[in-house]
Protein backbone atom coordinates (compact mmCIF):
# COMPACT_ATOMS: atom_id res chain seq x y z
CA UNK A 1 24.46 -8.43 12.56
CA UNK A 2 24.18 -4.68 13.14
CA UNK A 3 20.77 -2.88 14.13
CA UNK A 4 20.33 -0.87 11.33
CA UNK A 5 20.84 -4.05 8.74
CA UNK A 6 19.10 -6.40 10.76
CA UNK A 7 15.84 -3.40 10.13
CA UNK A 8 16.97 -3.14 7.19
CA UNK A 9 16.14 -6.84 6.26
CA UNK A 10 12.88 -6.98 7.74
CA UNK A 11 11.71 -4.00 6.05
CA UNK A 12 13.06 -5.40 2.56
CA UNK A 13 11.34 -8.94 3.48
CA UNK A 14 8.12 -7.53 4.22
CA UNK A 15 7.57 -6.62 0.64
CA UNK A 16 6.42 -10.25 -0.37
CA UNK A 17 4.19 -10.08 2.90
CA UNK A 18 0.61 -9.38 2.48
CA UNK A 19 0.36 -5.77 1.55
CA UNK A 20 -1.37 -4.79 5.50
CA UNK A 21 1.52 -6.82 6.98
CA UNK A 22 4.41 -4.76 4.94
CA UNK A 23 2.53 -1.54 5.47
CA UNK A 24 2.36 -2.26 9.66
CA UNK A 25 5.96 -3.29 9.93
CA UNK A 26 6.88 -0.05 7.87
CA UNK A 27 5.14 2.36 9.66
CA UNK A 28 5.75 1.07 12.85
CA UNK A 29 9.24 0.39 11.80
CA UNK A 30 9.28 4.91 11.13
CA UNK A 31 7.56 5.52 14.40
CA UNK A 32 10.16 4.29 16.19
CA UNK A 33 12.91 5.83 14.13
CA UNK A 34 10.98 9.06 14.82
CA UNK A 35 10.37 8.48 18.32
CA UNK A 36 14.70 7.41 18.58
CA UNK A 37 15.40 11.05 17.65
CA UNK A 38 15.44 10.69 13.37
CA UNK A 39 13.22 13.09 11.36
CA UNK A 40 10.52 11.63 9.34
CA UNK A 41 12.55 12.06 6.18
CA UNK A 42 15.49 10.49 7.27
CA UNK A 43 13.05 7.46 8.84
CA UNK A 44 11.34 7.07 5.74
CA UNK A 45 14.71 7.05 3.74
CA UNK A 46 15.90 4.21 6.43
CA UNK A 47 13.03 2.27 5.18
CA UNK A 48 13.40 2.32 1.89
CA UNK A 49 16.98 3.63 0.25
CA UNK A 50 19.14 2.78 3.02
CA UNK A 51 17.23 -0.60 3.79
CA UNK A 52 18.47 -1.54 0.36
CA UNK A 53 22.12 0.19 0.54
CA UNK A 54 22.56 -2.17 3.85
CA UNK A 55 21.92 -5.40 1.80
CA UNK A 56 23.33 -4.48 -1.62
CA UNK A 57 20.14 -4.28 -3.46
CA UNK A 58 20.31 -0.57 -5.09
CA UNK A 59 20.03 -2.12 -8.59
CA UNK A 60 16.71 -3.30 -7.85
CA UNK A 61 15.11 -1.92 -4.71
CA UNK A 62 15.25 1.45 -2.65
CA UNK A 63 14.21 4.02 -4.87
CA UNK A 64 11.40 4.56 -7.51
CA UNK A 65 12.97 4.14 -10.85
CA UNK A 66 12.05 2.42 -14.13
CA UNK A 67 13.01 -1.34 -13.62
CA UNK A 68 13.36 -1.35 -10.04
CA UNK A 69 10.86 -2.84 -7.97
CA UNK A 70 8.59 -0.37 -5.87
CA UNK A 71 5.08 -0.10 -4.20
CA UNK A 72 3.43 3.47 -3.45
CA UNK A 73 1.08 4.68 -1.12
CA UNK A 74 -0.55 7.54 -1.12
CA UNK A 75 -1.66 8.70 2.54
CA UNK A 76 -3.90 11.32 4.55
CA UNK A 77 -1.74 14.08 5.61
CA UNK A 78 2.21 14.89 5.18
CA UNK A 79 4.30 12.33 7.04
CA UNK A 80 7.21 14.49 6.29
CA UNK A 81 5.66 16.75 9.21
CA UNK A 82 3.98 13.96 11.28
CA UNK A 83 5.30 10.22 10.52
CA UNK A 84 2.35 9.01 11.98
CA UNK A 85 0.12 10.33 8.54
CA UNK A 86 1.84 6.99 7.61
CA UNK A 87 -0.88 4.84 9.75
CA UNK A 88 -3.67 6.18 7.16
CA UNK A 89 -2.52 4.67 3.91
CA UNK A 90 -5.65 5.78 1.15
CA UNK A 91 -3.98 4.12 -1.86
CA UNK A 92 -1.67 0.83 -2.23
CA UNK A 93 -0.20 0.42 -6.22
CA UNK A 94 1.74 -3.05 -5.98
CA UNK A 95 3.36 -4.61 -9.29
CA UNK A 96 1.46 -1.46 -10.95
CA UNK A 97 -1.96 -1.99 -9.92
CA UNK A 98 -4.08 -0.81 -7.13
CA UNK A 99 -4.29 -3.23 -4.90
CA UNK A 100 -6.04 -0.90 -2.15
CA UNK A 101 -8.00 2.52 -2.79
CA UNK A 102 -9.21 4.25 -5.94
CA UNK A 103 -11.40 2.23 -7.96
CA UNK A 104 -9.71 -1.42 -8.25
């Protein structure tokens, strides 16, 4: 198994992790994309779009779309300038409820 689709597995199995577990492996999963020479963008689409591409799961993961599945988070700063704005998650919407943030 490849790298890139052995990251891309554990980022698409940490999404039935507790919600502090998938957010660590993510981000830290990024920082080192970042840190390897990819731009945040293309780190954060390696997490999530490509991560599905890699194990065939476009019709239901990798992007947000009606009927897919998909979690948000809403964070402190722009981590399309600094990736690590990814470490201060604010808000968490799982399944579509806050699960983390706002008023629960």
């Amino acid at each position: 198994m490849s790298s890139s689709r052995l990251l891309a597995l554990l980022v698409l199995l940490a999404v039935p992790l507790a919600s502090a577990q998938a957010e660590t492996l993510v981000v830290t999963a990024a920082r080192m994309m970042v840190e390897c020479g990819m731009t945040p963008m293309e780190a954060i689409q390696a997490a999530t779009r490509n991560a599905a591409e890699a194990l065939d799961r476009t019709a239901d993961v990798g992007a947000l779309a009606p009927g897919r599945y998909g979690d948000l988070i809403a964070v402190d700063g722009d981590p399309l300038q600094d990736v690590h704005a990814l470490e201060t998650v604010a808000v968490v919407i799982k399944g579509g409820q806050v699960v983390k943030g706002l008023t629960q």
